[in-house]
C-alpha atoms as a PDB file:
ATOM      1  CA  UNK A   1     -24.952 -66.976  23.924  1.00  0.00           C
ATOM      2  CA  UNK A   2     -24.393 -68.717  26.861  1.00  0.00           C
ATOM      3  CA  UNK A   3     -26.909 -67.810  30.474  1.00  0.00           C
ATOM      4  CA  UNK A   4     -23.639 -66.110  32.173  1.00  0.00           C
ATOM      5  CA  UNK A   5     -23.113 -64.061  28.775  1.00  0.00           C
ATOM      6  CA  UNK A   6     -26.785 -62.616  28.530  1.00  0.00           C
ATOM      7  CA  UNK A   7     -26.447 -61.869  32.589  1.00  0.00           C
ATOM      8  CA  UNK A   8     -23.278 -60.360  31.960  1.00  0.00           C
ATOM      9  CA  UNK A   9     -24.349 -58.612  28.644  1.00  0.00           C
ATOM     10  CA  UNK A  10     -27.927 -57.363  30.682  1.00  0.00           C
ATOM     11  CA  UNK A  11     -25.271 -55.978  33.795  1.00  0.00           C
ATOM     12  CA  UNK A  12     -23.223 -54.070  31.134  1.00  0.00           C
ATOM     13  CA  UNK A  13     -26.295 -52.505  29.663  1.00  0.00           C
ATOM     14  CA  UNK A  14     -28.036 -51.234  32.928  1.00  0.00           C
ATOM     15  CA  UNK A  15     -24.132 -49.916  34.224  1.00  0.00           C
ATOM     16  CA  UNK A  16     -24.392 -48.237  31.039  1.00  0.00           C
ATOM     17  CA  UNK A  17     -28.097 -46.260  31.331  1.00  0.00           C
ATOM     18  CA  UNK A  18     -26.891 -45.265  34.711  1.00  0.00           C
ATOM     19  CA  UNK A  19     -24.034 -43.725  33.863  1.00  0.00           C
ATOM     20  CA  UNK A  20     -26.285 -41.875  31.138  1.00  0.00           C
ATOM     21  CA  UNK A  21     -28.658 -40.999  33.686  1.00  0.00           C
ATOM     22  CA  UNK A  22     -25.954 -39.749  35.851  1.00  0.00           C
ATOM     23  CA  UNK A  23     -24.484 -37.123  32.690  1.00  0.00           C
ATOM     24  CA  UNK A  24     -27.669 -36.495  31.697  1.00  0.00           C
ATOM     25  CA  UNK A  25     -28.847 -35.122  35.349  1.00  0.00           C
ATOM     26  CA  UNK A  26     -25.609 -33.012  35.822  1.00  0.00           C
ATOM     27  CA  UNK A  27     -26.144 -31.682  32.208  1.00  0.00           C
ATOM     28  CA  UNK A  28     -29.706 -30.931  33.256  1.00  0.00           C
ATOM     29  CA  UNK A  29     -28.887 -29.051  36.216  1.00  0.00           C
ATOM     30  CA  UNK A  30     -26.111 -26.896  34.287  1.00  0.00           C
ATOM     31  CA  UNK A  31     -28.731 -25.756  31.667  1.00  0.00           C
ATOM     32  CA  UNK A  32     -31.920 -25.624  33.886  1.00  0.00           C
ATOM     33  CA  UNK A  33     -34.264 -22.840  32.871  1.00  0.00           C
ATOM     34  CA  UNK A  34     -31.606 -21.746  30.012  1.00  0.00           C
ATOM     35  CA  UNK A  35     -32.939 -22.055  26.554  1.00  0.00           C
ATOM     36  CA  UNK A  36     -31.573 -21.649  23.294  1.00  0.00           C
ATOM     37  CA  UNK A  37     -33.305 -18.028  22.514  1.00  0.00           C
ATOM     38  CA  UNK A  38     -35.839 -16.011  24.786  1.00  0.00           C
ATOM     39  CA  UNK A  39     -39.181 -17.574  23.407  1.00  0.00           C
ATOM     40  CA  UNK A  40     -43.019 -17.414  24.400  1.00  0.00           C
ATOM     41  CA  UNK A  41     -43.275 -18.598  27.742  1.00  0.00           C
ATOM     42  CA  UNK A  42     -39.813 -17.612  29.638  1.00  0.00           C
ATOM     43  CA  UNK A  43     -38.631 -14.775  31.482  1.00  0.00           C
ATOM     44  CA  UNK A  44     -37.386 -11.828  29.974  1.00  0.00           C
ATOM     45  CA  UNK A  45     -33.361 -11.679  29.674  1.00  0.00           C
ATOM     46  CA  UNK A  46     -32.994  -8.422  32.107  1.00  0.00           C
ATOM     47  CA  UNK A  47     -31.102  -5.509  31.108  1.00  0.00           C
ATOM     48  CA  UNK A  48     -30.060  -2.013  32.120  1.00  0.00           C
ATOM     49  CA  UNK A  49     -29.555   0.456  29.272  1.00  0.00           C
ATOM     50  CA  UNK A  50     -29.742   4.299  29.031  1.00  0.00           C
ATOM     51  CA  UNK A  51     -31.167   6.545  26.879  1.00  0.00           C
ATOM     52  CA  UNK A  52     -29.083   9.193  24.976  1.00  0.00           C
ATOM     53  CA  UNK A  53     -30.206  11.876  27.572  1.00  0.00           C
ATOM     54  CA  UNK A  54     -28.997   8.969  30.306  1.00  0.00           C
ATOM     55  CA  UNK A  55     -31.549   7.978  31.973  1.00  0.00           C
ATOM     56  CA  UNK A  56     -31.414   4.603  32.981  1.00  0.00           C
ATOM     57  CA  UNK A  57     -33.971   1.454  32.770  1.00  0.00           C
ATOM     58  CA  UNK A  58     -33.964  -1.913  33.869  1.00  0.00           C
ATOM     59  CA  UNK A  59     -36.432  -4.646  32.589  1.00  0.00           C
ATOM     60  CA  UNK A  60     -36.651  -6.091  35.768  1.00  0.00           C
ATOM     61  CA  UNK A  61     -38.021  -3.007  37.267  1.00  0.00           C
ATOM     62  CA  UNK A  62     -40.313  -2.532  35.167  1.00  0.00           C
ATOM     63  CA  UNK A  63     -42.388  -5.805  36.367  1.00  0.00           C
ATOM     64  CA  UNK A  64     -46.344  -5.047  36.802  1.00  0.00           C
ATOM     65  CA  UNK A  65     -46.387  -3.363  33.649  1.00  0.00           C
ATOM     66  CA  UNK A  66     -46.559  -4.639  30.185  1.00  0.00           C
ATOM     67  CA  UNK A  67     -43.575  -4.145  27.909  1.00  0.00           C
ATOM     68  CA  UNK A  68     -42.894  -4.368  24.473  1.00  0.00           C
ATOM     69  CA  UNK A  69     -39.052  -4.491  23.872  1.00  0.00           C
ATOM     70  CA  UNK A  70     -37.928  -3.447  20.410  1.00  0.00           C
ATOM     71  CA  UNK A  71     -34.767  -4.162  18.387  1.00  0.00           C
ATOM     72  CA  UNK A  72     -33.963  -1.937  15.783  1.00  0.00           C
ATOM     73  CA  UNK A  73     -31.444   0.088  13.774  1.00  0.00           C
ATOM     74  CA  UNK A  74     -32.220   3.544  12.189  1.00  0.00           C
ATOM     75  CA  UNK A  75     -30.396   1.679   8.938  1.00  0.00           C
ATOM     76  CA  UNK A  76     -33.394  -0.611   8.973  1.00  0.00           C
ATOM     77  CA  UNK A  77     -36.394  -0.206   6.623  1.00  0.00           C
ATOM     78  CA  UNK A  78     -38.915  -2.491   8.712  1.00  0.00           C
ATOM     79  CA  UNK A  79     -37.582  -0.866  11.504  1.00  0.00           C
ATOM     80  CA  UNK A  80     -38.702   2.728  10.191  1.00  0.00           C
ATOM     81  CA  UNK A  81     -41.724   1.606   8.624  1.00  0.00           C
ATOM     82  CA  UNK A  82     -43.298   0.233  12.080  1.00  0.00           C
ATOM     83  CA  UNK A  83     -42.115   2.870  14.054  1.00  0.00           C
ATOM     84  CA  UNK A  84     -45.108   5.291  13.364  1.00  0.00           C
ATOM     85  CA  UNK A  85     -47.510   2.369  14.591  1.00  0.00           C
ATOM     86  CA  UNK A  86     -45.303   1.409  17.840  1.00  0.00           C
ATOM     87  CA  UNK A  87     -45.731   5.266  18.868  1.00  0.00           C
ATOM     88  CA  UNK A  88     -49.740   5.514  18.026  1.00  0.00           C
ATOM     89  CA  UNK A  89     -50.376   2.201  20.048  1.00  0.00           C
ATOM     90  CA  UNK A  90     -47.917   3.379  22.922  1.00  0.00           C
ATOM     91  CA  UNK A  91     -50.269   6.731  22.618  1.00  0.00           C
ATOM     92  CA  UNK A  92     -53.197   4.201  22.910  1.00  0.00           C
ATOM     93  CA  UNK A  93     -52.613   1.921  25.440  1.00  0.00           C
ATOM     94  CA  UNK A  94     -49.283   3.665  28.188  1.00  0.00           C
ATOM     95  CA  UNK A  95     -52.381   4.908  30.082  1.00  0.00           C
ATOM     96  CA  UNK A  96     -53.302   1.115  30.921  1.00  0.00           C
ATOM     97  CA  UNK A  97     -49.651   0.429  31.792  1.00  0.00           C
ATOM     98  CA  UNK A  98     -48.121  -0.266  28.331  1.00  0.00           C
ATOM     99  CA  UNK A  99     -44.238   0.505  27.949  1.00  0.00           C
ATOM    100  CA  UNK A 100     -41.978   0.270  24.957  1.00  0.00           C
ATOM    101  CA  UNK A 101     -38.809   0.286  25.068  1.00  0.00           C
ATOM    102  CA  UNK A 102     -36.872   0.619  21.502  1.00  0.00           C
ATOM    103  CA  UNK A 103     -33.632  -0.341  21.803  1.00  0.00           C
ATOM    104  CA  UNK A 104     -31.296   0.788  19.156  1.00  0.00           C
ATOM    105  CA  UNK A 105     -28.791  -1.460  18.346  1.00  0.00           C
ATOM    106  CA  UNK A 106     -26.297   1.191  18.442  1.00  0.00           C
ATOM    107  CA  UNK A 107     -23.323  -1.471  18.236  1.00  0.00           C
ATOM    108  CA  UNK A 108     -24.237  -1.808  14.692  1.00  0.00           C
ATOM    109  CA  UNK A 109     -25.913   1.809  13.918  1.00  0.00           C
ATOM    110  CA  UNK A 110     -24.404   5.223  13.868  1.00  0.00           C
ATOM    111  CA  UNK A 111     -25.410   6.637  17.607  1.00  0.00           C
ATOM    112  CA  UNK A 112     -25.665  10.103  15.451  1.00  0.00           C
ATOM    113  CA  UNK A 113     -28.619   9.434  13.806  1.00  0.00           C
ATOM    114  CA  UNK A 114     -30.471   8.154  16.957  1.00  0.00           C
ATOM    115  CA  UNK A 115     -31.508  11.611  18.037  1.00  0.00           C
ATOM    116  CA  UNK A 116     -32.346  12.783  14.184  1.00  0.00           C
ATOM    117  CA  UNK A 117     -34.752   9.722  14.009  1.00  0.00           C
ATOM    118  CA  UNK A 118     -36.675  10.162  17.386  1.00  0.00           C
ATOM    119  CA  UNK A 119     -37.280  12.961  15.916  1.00  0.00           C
ATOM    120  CA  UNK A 120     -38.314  12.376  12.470  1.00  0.00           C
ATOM    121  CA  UNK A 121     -40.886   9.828  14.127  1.00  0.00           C
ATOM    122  CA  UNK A 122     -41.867  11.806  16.883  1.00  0.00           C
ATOM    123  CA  UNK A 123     -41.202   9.327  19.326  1.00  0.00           C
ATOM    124  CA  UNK A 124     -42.323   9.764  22.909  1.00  0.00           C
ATOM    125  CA  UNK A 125     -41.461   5.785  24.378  1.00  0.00           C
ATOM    126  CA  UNK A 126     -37.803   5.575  25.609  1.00  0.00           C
ATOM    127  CA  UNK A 127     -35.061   4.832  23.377  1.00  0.00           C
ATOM    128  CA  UNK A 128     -32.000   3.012  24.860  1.00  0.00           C
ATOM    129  CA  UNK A 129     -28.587   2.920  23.596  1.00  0.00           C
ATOM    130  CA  UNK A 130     -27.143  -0.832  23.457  1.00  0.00           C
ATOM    131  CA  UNK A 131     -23.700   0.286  22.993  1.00  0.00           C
ATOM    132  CA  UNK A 132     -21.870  -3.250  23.441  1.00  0.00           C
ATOM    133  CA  UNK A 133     -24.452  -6.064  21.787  1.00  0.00           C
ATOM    134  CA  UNK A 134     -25.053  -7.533  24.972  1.00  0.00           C
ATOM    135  CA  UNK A 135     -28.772  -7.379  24.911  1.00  0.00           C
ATOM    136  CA  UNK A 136     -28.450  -8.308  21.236  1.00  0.00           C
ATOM    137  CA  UNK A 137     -26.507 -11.808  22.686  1.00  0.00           C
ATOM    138  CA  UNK A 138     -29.170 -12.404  25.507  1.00  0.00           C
ATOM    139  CA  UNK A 139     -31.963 -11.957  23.018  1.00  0.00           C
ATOM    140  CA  UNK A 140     -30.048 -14.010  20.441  1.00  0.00           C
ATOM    141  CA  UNK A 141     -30.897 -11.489  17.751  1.00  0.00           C
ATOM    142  CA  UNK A 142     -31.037 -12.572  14.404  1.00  0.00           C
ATOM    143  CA  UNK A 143     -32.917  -9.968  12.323  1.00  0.00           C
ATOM    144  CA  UNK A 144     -33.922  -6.435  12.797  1.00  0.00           C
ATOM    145  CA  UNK A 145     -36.725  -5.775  13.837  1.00  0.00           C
ATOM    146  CA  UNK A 146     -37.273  -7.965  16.607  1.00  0.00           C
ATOM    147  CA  UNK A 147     -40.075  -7.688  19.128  1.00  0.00           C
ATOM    148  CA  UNK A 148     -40.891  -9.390  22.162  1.00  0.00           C
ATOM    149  CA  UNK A 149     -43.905  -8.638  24.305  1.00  0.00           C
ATOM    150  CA  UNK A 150     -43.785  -9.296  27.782  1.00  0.00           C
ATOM    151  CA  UNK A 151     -46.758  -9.538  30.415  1.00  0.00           C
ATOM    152  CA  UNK A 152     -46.401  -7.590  33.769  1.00  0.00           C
ATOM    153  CA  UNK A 153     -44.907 -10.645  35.346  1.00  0.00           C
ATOM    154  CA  UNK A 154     -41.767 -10.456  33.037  1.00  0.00           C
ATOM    155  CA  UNK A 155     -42.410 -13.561  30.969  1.00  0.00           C
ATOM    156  CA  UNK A 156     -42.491 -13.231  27.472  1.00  0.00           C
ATOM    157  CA  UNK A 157     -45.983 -14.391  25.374  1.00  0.00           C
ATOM    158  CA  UNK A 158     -44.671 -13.301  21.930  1.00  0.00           C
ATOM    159  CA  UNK A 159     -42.042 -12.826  20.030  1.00  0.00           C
ATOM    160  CA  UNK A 160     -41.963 -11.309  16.307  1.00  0.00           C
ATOM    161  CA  UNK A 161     -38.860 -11.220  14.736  1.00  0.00           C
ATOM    162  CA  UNK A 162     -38.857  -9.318  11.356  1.00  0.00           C
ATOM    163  CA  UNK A 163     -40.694  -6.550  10.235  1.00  0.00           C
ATOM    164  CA  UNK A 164     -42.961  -4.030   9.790  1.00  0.00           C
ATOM    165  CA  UNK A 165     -45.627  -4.923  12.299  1.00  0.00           C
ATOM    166  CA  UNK A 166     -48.797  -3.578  11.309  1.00  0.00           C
ATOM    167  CA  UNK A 167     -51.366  -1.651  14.176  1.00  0.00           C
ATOM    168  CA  UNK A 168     -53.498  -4.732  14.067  1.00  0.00           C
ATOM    169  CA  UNK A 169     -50.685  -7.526  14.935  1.00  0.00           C
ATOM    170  CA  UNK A 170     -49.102  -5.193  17.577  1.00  0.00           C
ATOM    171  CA  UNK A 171     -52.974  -4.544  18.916  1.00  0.00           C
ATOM    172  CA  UNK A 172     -54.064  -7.858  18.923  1.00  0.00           C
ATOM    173  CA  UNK A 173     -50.399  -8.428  21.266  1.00  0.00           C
ATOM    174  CA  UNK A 174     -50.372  -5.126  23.240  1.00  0.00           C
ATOM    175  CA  UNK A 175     -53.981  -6.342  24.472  1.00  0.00           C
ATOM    176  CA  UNK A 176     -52.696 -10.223  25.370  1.00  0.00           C
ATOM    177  CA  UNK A 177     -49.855  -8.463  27.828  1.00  0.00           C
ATOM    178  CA  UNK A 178     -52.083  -5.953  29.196  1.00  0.00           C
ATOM    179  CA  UNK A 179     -53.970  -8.841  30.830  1.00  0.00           C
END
């Protein structure tokens, strides 16, 4: 290879990692603080659902307290089997600014047996209806249950996905958002 060829050869290279750096940069920009799934460490994905009675929440407005969001389904035995320890640490800790939402995943549950199972469990936290899977897309859900605890400035520190948590795991995180 001739002195001409390797300059040549060198030019063709660095034209080339500019032009990546260039794609890369506008790629960047497109997908700045997106990620593939809500995770440990980023914001919350905000919603606005209702309950069945219709009252309304947003996650956003809800910053300065510590939430734990809930997936579930009523279909769902993890789901059922944590419930009874969601409410008793919600009964434990709302005083100190703990709320828990439980979102039904009504899309893929029968929206008659929501009221029946608040019920059955005694359940005193609001229940929201997610009626068209969007929350289910922005919190890529995979399985039911899925769990995410969020501190009071809306980022998320944990996410459990899968079921039953027991008291001690969903103490252990209720007390790291309460922080």
């Amino acid at each position: 290879m001739t002195k001409n060829q390797r300059i040549l050869l060198y030019f063709l290279v660095l034209i080339a990692g500019a032009a990546w750096i260039a794609i890369s940069a506008k790629t960047t920009s497109a997908t700045a603080g997106k990620t593939s799934a809500p995770q440990a460490g980023f914001a919350a994905p905000d919603f606005t659902l209702q309950t069945p009675s219709g009252e309304e929440y947003t996650l956003s407005k809800l910053k300065g307290n510590a939430v734990l969001v809930n997936l579930w389904a009523t279909w769902c035995p993890p789901c059922r089997a944590e419930m009874p320890a969601i409410e008793k640490m919600y009964q434990e800790y709302k005083d100190q600014g703990l709320i828990v939402l439980a979102i039904n995943m009504t899309y893929q549950d029968d929206p008659a047996n929501v009221a029946p199972f608040i019920q059955e469990y005694m359940l005193t936290f609001p229940v929201l209806l997610e009626e068209t899977g969007s929350v289910g897309t922005a919190y890529q859900l995979r399985s039911l249950p899925s769990s995410y605890f969020i501190n009071r400035a809306g980022v998320i520190q944990e996410v459990v996905i899968g079921g039953p948590m027991s008291e001690a795991l969903l103490r252990t995180r209720i007390e790291q958002i309460l922080q």
